[in-house]
C-alpha atoms as a PDB file:
ATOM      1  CA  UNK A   1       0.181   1.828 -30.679  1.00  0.00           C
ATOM      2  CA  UNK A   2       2.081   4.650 -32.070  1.00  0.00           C
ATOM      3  CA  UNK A   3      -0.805   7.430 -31.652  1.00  0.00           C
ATOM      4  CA  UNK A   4      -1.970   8.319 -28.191  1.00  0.00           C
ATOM      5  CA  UNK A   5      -5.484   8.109 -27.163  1.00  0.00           C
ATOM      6  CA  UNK A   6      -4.891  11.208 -25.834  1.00  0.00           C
ATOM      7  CA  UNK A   7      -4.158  12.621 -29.394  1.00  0.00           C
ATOM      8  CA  UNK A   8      -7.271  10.655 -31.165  1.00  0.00           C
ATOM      9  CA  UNK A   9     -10.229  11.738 -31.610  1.00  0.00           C
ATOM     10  CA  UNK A  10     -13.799  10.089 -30.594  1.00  0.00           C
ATOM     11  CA  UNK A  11     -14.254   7.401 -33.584  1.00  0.00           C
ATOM     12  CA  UNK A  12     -10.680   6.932 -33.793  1.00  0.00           C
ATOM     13  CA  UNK A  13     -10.987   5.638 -30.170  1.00  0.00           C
ATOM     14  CA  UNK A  14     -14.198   3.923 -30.340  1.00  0.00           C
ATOM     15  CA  UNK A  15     -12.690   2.108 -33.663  1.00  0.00           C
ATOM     16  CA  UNK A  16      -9.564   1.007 -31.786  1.00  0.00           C
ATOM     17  CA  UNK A  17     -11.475  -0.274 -28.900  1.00  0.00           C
ATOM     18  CA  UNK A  18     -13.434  -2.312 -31.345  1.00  0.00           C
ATOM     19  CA  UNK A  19     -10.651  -3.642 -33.156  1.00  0.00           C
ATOM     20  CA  UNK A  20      -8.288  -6.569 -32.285  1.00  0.00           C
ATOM     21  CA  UNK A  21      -5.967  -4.902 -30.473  1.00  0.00           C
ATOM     22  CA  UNK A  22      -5.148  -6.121 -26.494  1.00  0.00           C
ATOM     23  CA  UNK A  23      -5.546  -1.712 -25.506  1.00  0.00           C
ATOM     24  CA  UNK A  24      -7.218   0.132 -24.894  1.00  0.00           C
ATOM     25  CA  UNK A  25      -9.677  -2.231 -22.759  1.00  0.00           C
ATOM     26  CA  UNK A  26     -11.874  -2.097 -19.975  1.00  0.00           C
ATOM     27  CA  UNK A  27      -9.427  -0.201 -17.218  1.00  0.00           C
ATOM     28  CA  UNK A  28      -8.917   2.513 -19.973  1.00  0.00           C
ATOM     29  CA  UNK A  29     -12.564   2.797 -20.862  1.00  0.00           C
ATOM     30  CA  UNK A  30     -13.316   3.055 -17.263  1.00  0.00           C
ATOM     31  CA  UNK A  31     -10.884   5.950 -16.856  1.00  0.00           C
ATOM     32  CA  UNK A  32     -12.651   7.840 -20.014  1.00  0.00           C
ATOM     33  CA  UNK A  33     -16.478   6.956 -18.834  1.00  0.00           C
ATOM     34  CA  UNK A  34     -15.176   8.694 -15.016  1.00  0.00           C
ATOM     35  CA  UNK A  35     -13.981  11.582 -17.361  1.00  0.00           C
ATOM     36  CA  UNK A  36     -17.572  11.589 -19.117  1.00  0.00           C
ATOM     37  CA  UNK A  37     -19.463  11.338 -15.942  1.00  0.00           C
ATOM     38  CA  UNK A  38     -17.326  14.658 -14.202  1.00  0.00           C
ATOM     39  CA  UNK A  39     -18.181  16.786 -17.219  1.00  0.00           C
ATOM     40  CA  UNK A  40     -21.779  15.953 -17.146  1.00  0.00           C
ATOM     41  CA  UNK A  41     -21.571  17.075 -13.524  1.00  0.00           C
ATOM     42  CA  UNK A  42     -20.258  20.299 -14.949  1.00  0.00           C
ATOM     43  CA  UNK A  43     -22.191  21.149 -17.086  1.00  0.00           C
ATOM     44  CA  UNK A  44     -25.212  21.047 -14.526  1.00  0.00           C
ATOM     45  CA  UNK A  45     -23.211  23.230 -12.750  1.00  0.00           C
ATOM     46  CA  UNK A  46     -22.623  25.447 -15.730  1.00  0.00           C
ATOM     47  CA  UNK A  47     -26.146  25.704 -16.737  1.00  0.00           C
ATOM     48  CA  UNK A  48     -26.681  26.682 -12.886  1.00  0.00           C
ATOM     49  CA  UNK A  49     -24.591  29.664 -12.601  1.00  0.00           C
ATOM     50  CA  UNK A  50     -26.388  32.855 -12.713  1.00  0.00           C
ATOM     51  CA  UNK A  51     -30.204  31.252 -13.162  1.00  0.00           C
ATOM     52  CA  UNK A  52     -32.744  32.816 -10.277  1.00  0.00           C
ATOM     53  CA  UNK A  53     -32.652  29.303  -8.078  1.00  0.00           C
ATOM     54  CA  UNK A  54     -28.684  29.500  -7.846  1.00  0.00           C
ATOM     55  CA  UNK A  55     -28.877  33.021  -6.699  1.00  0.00           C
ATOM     56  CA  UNK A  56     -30.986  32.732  -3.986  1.00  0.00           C
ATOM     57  CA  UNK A  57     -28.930  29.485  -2.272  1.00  0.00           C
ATOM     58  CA  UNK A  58     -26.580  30.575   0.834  1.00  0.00           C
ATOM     59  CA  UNK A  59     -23.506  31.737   0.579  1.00  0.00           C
ATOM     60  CA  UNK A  60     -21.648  28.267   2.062  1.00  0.00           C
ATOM     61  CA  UNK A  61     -24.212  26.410  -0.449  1.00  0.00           C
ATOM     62  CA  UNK A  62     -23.287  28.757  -3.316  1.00  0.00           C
ATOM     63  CA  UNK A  63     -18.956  28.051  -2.396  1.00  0.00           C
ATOM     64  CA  UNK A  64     -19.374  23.899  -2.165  1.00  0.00           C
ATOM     65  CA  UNK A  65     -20.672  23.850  -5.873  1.00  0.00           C
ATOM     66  CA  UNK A  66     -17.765  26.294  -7.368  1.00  0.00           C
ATOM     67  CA  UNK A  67     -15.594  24.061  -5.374  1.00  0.00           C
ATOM     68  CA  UNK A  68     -17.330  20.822  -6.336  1.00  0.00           C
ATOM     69  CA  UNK A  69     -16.836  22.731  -9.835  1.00  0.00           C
ATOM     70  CA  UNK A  70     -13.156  22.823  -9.897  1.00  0.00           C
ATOM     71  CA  UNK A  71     -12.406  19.473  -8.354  1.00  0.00           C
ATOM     72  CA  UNK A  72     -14.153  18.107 -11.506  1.00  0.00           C
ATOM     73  CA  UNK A  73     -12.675  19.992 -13.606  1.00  0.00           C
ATOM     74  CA  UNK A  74      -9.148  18.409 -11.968  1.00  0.00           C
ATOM     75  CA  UNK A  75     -10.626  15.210 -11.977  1.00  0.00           C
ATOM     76  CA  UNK A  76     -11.901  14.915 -15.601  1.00  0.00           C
ATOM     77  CA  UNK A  77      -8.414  15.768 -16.585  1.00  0.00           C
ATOM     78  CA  UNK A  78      -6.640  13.005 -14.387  1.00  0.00           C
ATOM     79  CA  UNK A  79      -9.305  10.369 -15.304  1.00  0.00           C
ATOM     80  CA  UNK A  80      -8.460  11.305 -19.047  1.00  0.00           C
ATOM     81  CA  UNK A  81      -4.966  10.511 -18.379  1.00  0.00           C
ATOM     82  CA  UNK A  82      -5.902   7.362 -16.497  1.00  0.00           C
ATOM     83  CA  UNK A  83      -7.252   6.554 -19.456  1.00  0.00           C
ATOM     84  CA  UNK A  84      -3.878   6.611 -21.009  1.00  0.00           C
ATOM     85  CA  UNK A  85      -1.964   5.557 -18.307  1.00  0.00           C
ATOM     86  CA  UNK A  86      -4.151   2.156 -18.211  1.00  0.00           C
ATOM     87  CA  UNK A  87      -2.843   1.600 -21.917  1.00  0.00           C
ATOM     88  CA  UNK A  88       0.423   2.378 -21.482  1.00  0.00           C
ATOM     89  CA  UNK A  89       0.835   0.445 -18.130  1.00  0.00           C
ATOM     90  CA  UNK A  90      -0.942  -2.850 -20.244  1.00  0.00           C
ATOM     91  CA  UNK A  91       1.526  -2.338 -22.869  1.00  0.00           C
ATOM     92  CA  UNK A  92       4.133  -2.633 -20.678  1.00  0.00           C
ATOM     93  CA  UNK A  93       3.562  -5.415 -19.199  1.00  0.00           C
ATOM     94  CA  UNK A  94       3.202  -7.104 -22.588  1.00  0.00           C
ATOM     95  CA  UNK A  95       6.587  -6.033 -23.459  1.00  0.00           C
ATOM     96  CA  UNK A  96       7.903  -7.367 -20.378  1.00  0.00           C
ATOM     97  CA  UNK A  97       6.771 -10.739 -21.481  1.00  0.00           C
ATOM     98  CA  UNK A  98       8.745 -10.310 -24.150  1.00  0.00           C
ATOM     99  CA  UNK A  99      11.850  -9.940 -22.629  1.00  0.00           C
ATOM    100  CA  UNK A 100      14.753 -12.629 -23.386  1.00  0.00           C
ATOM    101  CA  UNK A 101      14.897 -15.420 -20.881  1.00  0.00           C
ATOM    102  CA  UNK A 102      17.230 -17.833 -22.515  1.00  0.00           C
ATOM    103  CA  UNK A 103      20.184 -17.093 -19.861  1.00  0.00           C
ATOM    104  CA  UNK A 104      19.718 -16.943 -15.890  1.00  0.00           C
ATOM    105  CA  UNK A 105      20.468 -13.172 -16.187  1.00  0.00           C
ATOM    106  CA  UNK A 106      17.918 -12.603 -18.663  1.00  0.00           C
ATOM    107  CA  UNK A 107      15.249 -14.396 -16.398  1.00  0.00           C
ATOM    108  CA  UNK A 108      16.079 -12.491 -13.446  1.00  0.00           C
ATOM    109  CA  UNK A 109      15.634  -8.640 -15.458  1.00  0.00           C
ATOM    110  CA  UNK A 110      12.977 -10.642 -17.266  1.00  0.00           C
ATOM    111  CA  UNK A 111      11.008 -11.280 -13.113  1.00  0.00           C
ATOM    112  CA  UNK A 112      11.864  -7.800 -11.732  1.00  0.00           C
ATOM    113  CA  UNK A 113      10.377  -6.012 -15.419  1.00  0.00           C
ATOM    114  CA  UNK A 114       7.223  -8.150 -15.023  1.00  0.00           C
ATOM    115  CA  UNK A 115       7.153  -7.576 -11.060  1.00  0.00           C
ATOM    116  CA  UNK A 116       7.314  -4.374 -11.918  1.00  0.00           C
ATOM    117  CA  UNK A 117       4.619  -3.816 -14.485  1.00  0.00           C
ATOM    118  CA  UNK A 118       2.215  -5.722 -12.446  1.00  0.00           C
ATOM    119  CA  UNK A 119       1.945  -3.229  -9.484  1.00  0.00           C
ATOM    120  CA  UNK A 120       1.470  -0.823 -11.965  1.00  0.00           C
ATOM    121  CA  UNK A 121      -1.094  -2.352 -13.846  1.00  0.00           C
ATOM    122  CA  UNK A 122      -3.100  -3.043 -10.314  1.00  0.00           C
ATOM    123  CA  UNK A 123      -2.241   0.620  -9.107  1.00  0.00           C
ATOM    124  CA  UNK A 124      -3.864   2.662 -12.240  1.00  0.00           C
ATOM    125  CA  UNK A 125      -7.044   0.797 -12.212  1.00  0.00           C
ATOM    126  CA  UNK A 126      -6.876   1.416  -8.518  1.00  0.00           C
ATOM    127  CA  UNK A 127      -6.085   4.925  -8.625  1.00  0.00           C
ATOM    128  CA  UNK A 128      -8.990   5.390 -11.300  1.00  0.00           C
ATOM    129  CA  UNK A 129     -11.529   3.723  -8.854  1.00  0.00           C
ATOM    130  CA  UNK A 130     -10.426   5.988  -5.844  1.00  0.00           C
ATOM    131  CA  UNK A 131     -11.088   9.356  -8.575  1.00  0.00           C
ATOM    132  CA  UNK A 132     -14.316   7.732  -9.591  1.00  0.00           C
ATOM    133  CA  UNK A 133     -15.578   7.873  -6.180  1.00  0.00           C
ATOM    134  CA  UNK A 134     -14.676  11.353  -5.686  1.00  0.00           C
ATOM    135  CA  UNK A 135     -16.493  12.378  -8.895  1.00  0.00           C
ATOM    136  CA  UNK A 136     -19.359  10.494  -6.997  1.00  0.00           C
ATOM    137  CA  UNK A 137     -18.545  12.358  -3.870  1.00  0.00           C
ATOM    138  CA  UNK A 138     -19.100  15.533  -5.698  1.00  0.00           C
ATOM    139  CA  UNK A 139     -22.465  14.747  -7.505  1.00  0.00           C
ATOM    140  CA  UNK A 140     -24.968  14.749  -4.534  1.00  0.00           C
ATOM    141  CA  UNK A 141     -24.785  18.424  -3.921  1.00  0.00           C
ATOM    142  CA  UNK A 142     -25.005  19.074  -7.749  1.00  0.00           C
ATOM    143  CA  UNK A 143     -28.034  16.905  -8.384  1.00  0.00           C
ATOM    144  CA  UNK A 144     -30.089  18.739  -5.380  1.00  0.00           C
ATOM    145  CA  UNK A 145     -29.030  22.398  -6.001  1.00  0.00           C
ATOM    146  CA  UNK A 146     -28.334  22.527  -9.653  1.00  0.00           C
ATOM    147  CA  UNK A 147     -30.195  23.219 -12.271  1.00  0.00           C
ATOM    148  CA  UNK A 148     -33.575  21.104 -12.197  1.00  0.00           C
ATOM    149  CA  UNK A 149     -33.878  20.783 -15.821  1.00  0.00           C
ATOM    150  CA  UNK A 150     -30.496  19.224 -16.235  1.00  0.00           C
ATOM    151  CA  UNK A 151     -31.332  17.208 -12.716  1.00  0.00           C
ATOM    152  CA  UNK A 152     -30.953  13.971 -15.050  1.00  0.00           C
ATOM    153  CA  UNK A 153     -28.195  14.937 -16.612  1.00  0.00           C
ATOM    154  CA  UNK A 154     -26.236  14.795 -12.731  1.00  0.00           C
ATOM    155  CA  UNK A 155     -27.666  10.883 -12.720  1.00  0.00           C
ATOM    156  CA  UNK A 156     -26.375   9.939 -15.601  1.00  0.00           C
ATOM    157  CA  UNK A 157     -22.683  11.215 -14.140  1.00  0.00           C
ATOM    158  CA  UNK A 158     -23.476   9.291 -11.073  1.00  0.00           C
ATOM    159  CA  UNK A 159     -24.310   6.034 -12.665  1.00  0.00           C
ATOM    160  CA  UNK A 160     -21.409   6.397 -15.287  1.00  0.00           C
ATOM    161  CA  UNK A 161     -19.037   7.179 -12.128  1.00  0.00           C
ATOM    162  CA  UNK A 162     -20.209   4.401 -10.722  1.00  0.00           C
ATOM    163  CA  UNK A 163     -19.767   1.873 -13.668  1.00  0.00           C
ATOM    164  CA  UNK A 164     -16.495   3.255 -13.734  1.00  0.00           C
ATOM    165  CA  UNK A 165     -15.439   2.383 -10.908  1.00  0.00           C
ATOM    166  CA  UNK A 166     -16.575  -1.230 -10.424  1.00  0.00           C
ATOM    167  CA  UNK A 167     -14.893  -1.802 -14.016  1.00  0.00           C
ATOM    168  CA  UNK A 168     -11.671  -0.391 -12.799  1.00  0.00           C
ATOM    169  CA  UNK A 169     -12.113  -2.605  -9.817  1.00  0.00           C
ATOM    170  CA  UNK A 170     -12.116  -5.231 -12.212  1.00  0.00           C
ATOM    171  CA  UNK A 171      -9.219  -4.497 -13.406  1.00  0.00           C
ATOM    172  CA  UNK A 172      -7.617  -4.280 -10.410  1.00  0.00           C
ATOM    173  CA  UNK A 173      -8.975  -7.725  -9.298  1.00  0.00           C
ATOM    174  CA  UNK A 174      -7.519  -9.298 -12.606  1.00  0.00           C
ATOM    175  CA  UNK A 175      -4.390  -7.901 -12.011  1.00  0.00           C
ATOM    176  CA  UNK A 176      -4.011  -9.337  -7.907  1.00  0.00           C
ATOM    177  CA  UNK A 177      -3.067 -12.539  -8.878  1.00  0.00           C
ATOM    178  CA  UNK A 178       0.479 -11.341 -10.733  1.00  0.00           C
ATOM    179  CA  UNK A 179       1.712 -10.017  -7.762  1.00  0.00           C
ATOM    180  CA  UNK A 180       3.976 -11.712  -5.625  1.00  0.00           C
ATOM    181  CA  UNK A 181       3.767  -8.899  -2.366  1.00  0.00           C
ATOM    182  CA  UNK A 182       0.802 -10.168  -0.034  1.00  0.00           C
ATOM    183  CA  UNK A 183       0.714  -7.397   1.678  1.00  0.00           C
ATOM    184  CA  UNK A 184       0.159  -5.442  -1.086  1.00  0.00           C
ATOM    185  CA  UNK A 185      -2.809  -7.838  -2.548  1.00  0.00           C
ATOM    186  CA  UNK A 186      -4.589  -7.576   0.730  1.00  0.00           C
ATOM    187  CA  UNK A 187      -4.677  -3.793   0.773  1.00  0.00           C
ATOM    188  CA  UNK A 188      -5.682  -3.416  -3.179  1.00  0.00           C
ATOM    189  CA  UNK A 189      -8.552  -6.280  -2.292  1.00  0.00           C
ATOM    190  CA  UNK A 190      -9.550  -3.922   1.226  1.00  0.00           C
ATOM    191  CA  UNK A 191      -9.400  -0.856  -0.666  1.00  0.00           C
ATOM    192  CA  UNK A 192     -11.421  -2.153  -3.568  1.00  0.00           C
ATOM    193  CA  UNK A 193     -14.235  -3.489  -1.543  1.00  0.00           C
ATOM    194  CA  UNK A 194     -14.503  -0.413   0.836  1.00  0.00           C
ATOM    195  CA  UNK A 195     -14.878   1.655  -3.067  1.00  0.00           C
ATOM    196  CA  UNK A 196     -17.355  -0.734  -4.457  1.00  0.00           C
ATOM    197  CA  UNK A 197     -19.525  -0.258  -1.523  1.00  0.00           C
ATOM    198  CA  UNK A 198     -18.403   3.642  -1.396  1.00  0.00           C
ATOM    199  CA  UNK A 199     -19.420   4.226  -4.905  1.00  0.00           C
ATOM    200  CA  UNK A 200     -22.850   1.986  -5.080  1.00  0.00           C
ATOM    201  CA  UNK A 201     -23.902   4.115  -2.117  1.00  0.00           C
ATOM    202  CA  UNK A 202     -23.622   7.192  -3.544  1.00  0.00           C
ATOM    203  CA  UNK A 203     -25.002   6.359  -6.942  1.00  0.00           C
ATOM    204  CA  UNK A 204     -28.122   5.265  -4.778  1.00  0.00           C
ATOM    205  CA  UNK A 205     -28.001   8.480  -2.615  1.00  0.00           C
ATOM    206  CA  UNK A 206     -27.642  10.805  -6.357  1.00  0.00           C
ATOM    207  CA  UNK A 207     -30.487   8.867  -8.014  1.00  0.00           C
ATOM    208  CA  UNK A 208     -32.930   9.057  -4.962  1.00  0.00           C
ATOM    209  CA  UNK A 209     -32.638  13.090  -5.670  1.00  0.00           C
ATOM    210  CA  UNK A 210     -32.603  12.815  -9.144  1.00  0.00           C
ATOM    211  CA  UNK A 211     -36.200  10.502  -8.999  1.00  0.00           C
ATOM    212  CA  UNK A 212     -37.291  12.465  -6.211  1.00  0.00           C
ATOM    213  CA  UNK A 213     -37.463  15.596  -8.268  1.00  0.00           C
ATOM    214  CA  UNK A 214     -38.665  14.041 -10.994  1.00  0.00           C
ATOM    215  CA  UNK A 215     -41.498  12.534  -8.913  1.00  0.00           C
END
């Protein structure tokens, strides 16, 4: 893929992910929807800033949600890249495949390339997870003090964030198997259980605001 996601624009990378080729896939998509989901949460925050309701919260309230604020705005930037990085890390581990491995030499580069690109293909996915649930982490505040009129839009981050991160745990589960370090398998498969219960609780907790207002 000669053209970076990064660098396309949104029907050039819905039309890729649609067409035959291996990446972008699921660990990618996961990466942009965690991107999607911190914007959203955002732009509550953005349509907040200044209204009657926002000026009357506390002082400590008022701090949280700029900081909440900026950590999206870090996050939605490093998800993008995940998004990327998921690619590139799938694409090299297809060209490791296709290494030489005629001679003993070429076998042994050929192990240590594909070693290689397998803890990196578990580790984005992983990563990607662990930023979902902070975009998660951040939500809560946003859907009970933000702006109620957008009070929906803050669920729809949560269950996106959430999605996100169960597909990158996916991704990462798919991936467990190439690697040869145990130790290393049993800590991705901790760490992606305590997330997947992490994130499911907190897209419960956003969502019970979200209805509750709505109610």
């Amino acid at each position: 893929m000669e053209k970076k996601m990064l660098d396309m624009d949104l029907r050039e990378v819905l039309a890729l992910t649609a067409s035959d080729a291996p990446a972008p896939g699921g660990g990618a998509i996961a990466g942009l929807a965690a991107a999607l989901g911190a914007a959203l949460g955002q732009m509550v925050l953005a349509l907040s800033y200044g209204k009657k309701a926002y000026e009357n919260l506390d002082d400590a309230t008022k701090a949280s949600l700029k900081e909440a604020d900026a950590q999206l705005a870090d996050l939605r930037d490093c998800l993008f890249n995940l998004m990327q990085e998921d690619t590139d890390a799938f694409t090299s581990y297809m060209d490791a495949l296709r290494l030489p491995k005629e001679s003993e030499e070429e076998q042994k580069v050929r192990r240590a390339a594909l070693d290689k690109c397998a803890l990196h293909s578990m580790a984005v996915p992983l990563e990607t997870a662990e930023r979902c649930l902070t975009v998660l982490q951040c939500l809560p505040q946003i859907a009970q003090y933000g702006n109620k009129n957008a009070v929906t839009d803050a669920g729809v981050a949560a269950l996106l964030a959430n999605a996100a991160c169960e597909a990158a745990l996916l991704n990462v589960k798919i991936n467990l198997p190439t690697i040869k370090d145990e130790t290393v398998v049993s800590k991705a498969a901790k760490r992606s259980e305590e997330l997947l219960q992490a994130s499911k609780k907190l897209q419960k907790e956003v969502l019970d605001i979200v209805y509750g207002k709505l109610a």
